[in-house]
Protein backbone atom coordinates (compact mmCIF):
# COMPACT_ATOMS: atom_id res chain seq x y z
CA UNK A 1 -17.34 84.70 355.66
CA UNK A 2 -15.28 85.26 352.53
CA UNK A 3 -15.87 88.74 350.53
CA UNK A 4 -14.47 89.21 347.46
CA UNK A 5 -13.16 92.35 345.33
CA UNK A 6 -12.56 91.45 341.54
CA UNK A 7 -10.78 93.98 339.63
CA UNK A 8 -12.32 93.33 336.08
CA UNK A 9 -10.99 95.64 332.71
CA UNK A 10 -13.57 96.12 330.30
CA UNK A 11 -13.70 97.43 327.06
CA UNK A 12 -16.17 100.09 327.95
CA UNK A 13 -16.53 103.49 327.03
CA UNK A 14 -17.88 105.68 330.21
CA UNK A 15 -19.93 108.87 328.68
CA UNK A 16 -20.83 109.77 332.26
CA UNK A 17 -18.05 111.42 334.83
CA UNK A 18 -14.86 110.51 333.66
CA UNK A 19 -12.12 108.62 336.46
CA UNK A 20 -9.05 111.29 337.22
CA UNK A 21 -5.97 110.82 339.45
CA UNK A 22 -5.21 111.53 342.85
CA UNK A 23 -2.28 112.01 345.68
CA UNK A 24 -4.23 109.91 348.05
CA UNK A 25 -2.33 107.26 349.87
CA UNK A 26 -3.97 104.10 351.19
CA UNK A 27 -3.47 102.32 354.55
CA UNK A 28 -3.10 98.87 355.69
CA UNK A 29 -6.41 97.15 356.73
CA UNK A 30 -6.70 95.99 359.92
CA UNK A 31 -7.50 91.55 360.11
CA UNK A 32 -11.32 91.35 359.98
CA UNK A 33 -13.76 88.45 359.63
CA UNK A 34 -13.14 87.34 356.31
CA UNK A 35 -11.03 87.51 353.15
CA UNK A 36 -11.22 90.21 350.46
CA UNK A 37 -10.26 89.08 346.43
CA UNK A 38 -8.99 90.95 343.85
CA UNK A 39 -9.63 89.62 340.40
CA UNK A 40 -9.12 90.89 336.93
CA UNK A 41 -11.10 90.27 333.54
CA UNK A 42 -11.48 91.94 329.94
CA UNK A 43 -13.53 92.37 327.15
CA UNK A 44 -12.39 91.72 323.57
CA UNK A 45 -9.44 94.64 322.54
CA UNK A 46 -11.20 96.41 319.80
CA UNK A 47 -8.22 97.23 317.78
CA UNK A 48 -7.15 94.91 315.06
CA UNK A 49 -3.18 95.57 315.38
CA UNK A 50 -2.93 94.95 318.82
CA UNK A 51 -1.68 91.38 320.09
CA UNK A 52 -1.50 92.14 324.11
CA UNK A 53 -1.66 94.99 326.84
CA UNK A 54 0.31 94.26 329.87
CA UNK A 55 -0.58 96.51 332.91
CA UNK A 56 1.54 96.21 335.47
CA UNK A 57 -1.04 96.64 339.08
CA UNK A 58 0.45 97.76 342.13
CA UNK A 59 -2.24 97.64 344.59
CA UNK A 60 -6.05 98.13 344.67
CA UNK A 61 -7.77 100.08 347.38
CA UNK A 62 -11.06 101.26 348.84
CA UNK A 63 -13.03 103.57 351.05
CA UNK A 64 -15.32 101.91 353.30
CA UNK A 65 -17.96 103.42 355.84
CA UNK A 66 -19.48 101.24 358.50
CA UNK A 67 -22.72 101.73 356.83
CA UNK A 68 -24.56 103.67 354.44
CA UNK A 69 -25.06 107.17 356.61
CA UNK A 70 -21.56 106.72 357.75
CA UNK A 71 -18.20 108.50 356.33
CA UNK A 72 -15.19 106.72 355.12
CA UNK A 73 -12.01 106.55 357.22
CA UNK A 74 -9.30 106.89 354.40
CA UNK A 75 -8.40 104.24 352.37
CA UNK A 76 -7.43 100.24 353.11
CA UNK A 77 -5.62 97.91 350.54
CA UNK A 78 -7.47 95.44 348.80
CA UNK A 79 -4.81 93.53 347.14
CA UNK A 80 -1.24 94.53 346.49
CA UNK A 81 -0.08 91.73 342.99
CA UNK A 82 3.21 94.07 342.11
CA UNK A 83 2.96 92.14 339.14
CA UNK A 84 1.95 92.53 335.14
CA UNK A 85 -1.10 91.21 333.59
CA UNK A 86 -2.08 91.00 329.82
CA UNK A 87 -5.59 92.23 330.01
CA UNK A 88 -6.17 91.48 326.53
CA UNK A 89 -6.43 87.69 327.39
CA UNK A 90 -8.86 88.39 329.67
CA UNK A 91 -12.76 87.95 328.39
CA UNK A 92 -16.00 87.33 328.11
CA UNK A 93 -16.08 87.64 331.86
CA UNK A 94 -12.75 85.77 333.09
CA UNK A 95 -10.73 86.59 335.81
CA UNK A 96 -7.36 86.90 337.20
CA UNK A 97 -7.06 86.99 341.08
CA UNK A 98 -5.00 89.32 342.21
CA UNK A 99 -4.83 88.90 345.54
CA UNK A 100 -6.99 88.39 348.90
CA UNK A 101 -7.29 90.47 352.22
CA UNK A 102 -9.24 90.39 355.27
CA UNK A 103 -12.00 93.14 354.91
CA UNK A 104 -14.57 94.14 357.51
CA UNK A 105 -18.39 95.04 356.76
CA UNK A 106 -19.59 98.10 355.84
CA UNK A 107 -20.22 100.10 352.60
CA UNK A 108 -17.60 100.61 349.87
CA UNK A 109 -18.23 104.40 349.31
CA UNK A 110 -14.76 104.39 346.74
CA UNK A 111 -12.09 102.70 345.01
CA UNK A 112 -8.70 103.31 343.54
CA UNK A 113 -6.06 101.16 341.43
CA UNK A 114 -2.40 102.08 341.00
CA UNK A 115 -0.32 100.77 337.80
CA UNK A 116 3.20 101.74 337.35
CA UNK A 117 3.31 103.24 333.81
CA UNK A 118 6.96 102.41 333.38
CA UNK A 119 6.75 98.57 333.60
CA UNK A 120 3.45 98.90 331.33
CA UNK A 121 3.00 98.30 327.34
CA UNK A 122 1.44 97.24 324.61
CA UNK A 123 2.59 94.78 321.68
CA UNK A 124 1.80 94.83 318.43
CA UNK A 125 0.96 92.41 315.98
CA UNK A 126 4.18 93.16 313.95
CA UNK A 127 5.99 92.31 317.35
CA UNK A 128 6.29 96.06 318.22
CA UNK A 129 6.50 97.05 321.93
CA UNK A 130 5.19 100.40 322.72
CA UNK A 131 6.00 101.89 326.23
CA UNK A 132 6.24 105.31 327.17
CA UNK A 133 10.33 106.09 326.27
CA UNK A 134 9.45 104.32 322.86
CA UNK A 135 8.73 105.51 318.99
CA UNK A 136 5.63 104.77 318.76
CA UNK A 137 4.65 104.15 322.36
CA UNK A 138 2.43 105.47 325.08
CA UNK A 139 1.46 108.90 325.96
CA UNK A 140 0.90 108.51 329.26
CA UNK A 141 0.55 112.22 329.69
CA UNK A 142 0.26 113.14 333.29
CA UNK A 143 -0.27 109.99 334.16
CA UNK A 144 3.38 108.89 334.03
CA UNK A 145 4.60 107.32 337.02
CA UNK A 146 2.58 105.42 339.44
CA UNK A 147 -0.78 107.21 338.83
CA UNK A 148 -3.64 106.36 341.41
CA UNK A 149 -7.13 106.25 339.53
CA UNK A 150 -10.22 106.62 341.02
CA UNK A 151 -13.20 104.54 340.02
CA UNK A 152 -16.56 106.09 339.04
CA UNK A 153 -19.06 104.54 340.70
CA UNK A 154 -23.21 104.34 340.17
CA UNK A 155 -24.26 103.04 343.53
CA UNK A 156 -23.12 101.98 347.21
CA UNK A 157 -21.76 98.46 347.03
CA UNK A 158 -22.49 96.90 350.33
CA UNK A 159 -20.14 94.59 351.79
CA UNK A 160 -22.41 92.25 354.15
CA UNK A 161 -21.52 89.56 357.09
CA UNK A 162 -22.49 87.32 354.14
CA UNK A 163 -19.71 88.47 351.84
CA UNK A 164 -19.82 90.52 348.52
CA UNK A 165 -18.17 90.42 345.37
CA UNK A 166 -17.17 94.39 343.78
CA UNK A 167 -15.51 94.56 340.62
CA UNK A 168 -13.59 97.30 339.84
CA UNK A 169 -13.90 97.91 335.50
CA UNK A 170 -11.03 99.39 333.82
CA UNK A 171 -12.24 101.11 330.41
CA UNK A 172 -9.04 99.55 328.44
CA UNK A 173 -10.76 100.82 325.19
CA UNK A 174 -10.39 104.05 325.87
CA UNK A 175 -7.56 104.02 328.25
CA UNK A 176 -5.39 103.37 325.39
CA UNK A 177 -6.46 105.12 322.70
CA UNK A 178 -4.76 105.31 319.29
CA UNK A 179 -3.24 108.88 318.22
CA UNK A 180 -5.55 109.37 315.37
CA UNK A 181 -8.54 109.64 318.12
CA UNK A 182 -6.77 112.67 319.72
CA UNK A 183 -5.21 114.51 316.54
CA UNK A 184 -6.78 113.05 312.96
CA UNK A 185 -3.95 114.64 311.61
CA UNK A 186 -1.52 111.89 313.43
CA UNK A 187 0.28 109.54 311.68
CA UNK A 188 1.92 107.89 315.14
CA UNK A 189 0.81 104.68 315.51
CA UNK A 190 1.03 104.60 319.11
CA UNK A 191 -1.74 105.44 321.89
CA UNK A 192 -2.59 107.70 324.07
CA UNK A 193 -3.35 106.69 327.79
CA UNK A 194 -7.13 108.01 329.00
CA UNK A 195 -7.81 107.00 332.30
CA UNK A 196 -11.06 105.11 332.88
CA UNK A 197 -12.62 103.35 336.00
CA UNK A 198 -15.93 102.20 337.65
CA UNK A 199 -16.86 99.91 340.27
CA UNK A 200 -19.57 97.94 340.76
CA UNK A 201 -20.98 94.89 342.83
CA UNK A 202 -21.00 92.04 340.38
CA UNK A 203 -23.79 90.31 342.35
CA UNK A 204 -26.11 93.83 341.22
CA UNK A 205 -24.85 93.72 337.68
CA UNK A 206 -25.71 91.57 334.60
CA UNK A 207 -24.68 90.42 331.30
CA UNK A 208 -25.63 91.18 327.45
CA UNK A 209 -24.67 88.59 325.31
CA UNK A 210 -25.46 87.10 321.13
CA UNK A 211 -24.47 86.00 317.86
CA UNK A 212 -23.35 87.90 315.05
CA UNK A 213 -24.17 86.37 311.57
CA UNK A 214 -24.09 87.21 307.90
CA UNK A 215 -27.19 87.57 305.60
CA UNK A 216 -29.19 84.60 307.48
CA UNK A 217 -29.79 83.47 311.11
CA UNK A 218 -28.01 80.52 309.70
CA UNK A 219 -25.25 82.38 307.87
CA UNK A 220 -21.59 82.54 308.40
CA UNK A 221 -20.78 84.33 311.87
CA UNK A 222 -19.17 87.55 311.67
CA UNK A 223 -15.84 87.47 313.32
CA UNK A 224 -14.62 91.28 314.59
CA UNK A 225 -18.02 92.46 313.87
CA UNK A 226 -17.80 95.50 316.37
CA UNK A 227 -20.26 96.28 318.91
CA UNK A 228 -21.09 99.53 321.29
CA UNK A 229 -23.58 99.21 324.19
CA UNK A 230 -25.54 102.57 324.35
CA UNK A 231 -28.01 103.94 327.28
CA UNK A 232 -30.60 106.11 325.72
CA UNK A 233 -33.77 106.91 324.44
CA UNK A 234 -34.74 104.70 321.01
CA UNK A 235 -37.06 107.43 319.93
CA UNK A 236 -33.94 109.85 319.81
CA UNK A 237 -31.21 110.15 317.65
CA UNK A 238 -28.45 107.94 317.91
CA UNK A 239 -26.36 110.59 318.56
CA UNK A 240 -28.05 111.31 321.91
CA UNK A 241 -27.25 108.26 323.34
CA UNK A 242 -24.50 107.40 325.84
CA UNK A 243 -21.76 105.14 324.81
CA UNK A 244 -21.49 102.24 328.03
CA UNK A 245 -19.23 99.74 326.57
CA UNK A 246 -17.90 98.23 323.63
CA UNK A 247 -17.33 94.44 322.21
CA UNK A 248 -16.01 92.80 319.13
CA UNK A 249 -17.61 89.36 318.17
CA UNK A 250 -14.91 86.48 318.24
CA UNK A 251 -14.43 83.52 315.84
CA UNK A 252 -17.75 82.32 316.37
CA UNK A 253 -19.71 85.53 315.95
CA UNK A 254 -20.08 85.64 319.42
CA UNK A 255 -19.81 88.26 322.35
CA UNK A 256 -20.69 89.40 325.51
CA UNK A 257 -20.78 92.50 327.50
CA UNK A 258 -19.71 91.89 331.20
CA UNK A 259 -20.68 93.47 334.32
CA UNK A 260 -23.18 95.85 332.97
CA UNK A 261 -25.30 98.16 335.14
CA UNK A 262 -28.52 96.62 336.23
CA UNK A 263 -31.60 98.89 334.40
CA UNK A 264 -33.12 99.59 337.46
CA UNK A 265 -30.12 101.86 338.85
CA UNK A 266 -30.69 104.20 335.46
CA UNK A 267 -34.81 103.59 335.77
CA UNK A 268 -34.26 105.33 339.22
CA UNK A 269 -32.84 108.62 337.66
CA UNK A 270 -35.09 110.72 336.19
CA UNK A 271 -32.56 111.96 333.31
CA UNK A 272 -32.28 108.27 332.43
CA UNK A 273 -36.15 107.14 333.26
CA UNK A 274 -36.78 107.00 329.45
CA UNK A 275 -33.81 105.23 328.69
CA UNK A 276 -32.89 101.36 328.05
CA UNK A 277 -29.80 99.30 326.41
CA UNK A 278 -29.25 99.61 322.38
CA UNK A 279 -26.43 97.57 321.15
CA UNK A 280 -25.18 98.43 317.70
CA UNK A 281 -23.41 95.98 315.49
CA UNK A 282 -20.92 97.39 313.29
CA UNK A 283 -19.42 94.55 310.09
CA UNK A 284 -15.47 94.30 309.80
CA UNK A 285 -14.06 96.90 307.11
CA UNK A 286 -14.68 95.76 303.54
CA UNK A 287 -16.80 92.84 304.42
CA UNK A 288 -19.77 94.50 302.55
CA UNK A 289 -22.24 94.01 305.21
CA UNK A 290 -24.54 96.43 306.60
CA UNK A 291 -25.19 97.91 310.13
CA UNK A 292 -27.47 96.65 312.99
CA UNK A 293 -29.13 98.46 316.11
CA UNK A 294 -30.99 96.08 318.92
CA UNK A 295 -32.71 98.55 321.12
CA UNK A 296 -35.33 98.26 323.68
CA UNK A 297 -32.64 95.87 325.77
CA UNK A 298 -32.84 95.68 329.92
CA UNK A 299 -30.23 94.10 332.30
CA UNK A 300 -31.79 92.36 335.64
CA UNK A 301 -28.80 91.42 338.46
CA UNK A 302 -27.34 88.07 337.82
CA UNK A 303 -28.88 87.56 335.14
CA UNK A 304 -27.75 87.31 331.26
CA UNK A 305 -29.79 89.39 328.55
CA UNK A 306 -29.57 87.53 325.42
CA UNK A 307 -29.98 88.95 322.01
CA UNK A 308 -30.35 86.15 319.78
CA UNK A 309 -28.95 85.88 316.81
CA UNK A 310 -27.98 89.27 315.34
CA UNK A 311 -28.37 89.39 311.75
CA UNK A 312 -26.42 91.95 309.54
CA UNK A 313 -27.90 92.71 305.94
């Protein structure tokens, strides 16, 4: 049976433990009974003067334990592309395969993705290309190199006889984040690299998804309208909440938040027990529109949460 690993980058800001890098080196994986895919997605790039980011993967890995009371015998290679990828054309859930490998059954216990910072960058709308040996460029801090990342991850993600699908989501919001974020006193125009991963098993996670319009439910949709996707407590102040992810509505007014955290997992912690999806909908600069929350939102596994038609005042 075929199992496959996507490797999906989402713009999605983590609140909760933050990914960090390691020495670790991975090992081959011995043939097993079926193949293993790597795939890569993306959620819309929030910032207006960016035109593409190009990470360039190495390889993808993972931990796996026979079973759930088991321990993990290092790490095996899930994919190895050696190639760049413009995650910024990536949304609303699509994919880029980056590669397949025989994986046996067990329990994925961890996962970690390699990029090589030096054959990595982002363009700008002007036509700018920021790297790391560029003015503006990257910070890639102590990153630099050919960081391994390790992926935060909220539960087991069982790989079956029956095959699985795990996708690995790559916080590219706030992986590149501009200057301003780190020092308001910055006038650099280029970004600062932030390291942040989860995995998940895309068969246990679900979608939010919705309009954005002006005025009416019949008005003119918002284009960039910019979205967050909170966890928290309604009853509490905003500023309580956790920030999960971010979106930004496209021509149509439209977006969707991919590969989000079924409500049961957080339902199942008592810090979180009180808690359920708020999306807030932010207009474009200048557009003299107001602000929208949607709270009270819950995500079931394979299964899309729509909002409706969002309308901003």
């Amino acid at each position: 049976m075929r199992r496959i690993i996507r490797l999906a980058t989402l713009i999605a800001g983590i609140s909760l433990p933050a990914a960090t890098c390691s020495d670790g080196s991975p090992h081959s994986v011995a043939p097993g009974a079926g193949a293993t895919h790597t795939l890569l997605t993306d959620d819309p790039f929030p910032y207006y003067r960016v035109a593409r980011v190009d990470l360039f993967i190495v390889s993808v890995s993972a931990s796996i334990a026979p079973d759930t009371a088991g321990s993990a015998n290092g790490f095996v290679i899930l994919a190895t592309p050696n190639r760049s990828v413009n995650v910024l054309a990536l949304q609303n859930g699509l994919t880029d395969e980056l590669g397949s490998v025989d994986l046996r059954s067990g329990v994925i216990t961890a996962v970690r993705l390699v990029i090589d910072t030096d054959l990595s960058s982002i363009t700008l709308k002007n036509g700018a290309v920021l790297k790391g040996n560029t003015t503006p460029g990257i910070a890639w801090q102590s990153s630099a190199g050919r960081p391994v990342l390790n992926a935060i991850n909220f539960e087991q993600m069982q790989v079956p006889d029956t095959g699985a699908t795990v996708v690995v989501v790559v916080d590219v919001g706030k992986m590149f984040m501009p200057s301003q974020y780190v020092d308001s006193t910055s006038t650099d125009s280029g970004f600062v690299f932030l390291p942040e991963l989860r995995a998940a098993d895309a068969t246990r996670t679900g979608s939010i998804t919705g309009t954005v319009r002006a005025h009416t439910s019949t008005g003119s949709a918002v284009e960039d309208a910019s979205l967050q996707l909170y966890l928290g407590d309604p009853s509490n102040p905003e500023n309580t909440w956790s920030v999960l992810g971010t979106a930004k509505a496209d021509a149509n007014g439209a977006f969707k938040f991919s590969y989000v955290t079924r409500s049961a997992v957080w339902a199942a912690m008592p810090a979180h027990a009180r808690d359920t999806y708020i999306v807030s909908v932010d207009p474009p600069v200048g557009s003299g529109l107001g602000r929208k929350l949607v709270p009270n939102l819950s995500v079931t596994a394979g299964a899309e949460t729509a909002t409706g038609t969002i309308v901003l005042p």
